[in-house]
Protein backbone atom coordinates (compact mmCIF):
# COMPACT_ATOMS: atom_id res chain seq x y z
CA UNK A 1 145.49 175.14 22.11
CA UNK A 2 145.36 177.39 24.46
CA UNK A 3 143.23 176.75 27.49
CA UNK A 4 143.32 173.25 27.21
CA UNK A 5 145.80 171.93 29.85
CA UNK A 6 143.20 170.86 33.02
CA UNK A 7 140.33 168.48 34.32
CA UNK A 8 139.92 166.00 31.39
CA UNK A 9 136.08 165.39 31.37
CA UNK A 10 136.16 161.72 33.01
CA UNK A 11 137.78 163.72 36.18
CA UNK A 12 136.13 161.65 38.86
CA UNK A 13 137.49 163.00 42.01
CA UNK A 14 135.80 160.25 44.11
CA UNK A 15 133.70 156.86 43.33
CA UNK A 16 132.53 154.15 46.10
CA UNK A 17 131.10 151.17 44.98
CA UNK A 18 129.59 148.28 47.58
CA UNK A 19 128.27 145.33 46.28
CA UNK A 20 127.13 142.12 47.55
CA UNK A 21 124.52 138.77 47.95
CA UNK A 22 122.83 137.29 50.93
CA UNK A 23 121.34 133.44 50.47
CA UNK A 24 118.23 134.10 52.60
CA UNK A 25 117.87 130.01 52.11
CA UNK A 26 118.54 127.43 49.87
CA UNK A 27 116.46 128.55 47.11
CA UNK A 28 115.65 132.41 47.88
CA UNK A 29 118.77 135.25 47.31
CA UNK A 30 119.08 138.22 47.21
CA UNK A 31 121.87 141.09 46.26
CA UNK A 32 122.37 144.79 45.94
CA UNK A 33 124.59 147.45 44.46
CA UNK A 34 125.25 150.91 45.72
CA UNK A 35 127.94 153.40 43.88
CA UNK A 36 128.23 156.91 44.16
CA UNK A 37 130.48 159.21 42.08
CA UNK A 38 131.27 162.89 42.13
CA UNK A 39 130.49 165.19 39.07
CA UNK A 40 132.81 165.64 36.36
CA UNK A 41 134.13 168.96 35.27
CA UNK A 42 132.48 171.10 32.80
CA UNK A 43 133.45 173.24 30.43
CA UNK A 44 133.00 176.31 28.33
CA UNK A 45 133.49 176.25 24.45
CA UNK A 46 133.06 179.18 22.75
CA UNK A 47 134.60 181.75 19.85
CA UNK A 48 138.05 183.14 20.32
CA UNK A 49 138.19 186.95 20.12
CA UNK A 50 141.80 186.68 17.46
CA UNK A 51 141.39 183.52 15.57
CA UNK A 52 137.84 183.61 14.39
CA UNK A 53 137.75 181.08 11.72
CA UNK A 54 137.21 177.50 14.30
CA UNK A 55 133.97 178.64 15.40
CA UNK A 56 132.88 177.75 19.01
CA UNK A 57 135.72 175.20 19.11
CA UNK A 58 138.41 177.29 21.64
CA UNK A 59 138.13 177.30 25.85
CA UNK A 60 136.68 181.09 25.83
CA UNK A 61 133.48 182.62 26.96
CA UNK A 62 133.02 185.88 26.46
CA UNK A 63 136.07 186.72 25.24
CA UNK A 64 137.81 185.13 28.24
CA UNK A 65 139.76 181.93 28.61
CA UNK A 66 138.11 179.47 30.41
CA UNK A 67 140.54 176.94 30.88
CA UNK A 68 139.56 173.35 30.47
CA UNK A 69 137.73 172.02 33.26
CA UNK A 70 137.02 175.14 35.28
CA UNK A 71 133.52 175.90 35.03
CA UNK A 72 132.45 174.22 37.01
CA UNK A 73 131.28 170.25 38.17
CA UNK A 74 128.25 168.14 37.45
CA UNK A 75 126.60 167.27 40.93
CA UNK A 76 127.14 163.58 43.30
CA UNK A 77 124.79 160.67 41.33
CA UNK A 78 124.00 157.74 43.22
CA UNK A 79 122.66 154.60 42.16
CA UNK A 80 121.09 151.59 44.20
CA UNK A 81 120.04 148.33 42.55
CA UNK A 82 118.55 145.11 44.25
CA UNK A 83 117.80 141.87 43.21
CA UNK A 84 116.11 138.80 44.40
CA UNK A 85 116.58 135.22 42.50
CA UNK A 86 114.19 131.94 43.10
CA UNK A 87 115.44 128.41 41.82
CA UNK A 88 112.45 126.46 43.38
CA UNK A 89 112.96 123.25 44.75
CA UNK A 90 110.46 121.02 42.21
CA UNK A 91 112.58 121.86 39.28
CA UNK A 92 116.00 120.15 40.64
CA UNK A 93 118.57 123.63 40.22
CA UNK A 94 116.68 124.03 36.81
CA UNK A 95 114.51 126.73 36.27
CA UNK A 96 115.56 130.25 38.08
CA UNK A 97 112.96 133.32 38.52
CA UNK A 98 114.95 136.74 39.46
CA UNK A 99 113.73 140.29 39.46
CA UNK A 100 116.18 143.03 39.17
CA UNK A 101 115.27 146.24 39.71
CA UNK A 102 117.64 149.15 39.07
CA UNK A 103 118.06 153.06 40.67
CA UNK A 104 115.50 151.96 43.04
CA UNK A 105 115.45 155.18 44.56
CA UNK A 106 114.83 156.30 41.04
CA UNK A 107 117.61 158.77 41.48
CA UNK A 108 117.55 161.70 38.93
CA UNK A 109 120.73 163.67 38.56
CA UNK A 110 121.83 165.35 35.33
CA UNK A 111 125.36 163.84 33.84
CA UNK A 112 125.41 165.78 30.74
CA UNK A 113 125.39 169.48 30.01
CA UNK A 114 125.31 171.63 27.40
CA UNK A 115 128.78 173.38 27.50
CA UNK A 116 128.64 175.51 24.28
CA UNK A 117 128.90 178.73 26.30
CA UNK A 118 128.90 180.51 22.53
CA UNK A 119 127.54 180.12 18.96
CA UNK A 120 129.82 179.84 16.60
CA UNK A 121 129.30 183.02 15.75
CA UNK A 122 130.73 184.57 19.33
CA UNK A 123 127.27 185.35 20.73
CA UNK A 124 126.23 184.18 23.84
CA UNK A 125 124.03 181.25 24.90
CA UNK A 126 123.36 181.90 28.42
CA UNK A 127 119.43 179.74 28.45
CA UNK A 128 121.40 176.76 26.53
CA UNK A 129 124.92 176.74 28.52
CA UNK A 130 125.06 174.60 30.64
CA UNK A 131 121.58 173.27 30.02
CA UNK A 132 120.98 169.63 31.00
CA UNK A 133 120.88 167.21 28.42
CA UNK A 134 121.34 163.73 29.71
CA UNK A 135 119.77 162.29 33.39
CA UNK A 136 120.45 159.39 34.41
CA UNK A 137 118.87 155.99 33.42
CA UNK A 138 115.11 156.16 35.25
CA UNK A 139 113.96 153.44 37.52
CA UNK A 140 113.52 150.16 35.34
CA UNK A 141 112.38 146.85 36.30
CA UNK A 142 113.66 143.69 34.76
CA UNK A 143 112.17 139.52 35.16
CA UNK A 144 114.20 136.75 33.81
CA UNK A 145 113.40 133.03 34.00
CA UNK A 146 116.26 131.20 33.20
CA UNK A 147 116.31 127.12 32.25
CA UNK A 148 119.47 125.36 32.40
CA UNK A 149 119.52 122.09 30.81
């Protein structure tokens, strides 16, 4: 297919991850993780001006090949989750409280476009390309008491 030799969608030109725990004391920890990526390519799907009958399935916009890949990148997310964990000294290495709380910074970046840059008819989209249609995960809290017997 023509157009389609170039930056596979999972194209991750960069990602740092750092992760670790800290035993404040003997019952009290707590942990983090921080990872950042870079944006993946996007494309451009649309109608091929010779071979009409595939629809909005070909790399061309416009009439133009827009080889795979090239229009572009989704922007740097970042992500930072904590947790703290509490195994309380009455209940003998027991019972365990933690609280995990994750994209504390409640980051917001979009990792999903719309890259239909044509109808399947050939006409252009230009308020839906490259619309966003998937953010990442919002801010979410999570408790777990755990038993072990």
């Amino acid at each position: 297919m023509q157009g389609s030799y170039g930056y596979l969608p999972n194209d991750r030109r960069h990602s740092f991850k750092l992760f670790g725990s800290y035993d404040v004391t003997e019952t009290v920890s707590i942990g983090g993780n921080f990872a950042a990526q870079s944006g993946r390519p996007i494309n451009c799907f649309g109608y091929h001006p010779i071979s009409p009958n595939y629809g909005n399935s070909y790399f061309y916009c416009d009439g133009v090949q827009v080889p795979r890949g090239t229009a572009g990148r989704l922007p740097w997310t970042q992500k930072l989750d904590l947790n703290v964990s509490w195994s309380p000294a009455f209940a003998d290495d027991h019972l365990t409280l933690k609280v995990d709380v994750f994209n504390v910074l409640n980051s917001r970046k979009a990792i999903n476009v719309n890259e239909f840059g044509e109808d399947s008819g050939g006409t252009l989209q230009p308020n839906i390309y490259k619309s966003v249609n998937g953010w990442q995960t919002p801010r979410a809290v999570r408790f777990m008491v755990q038993y072990d017997f």
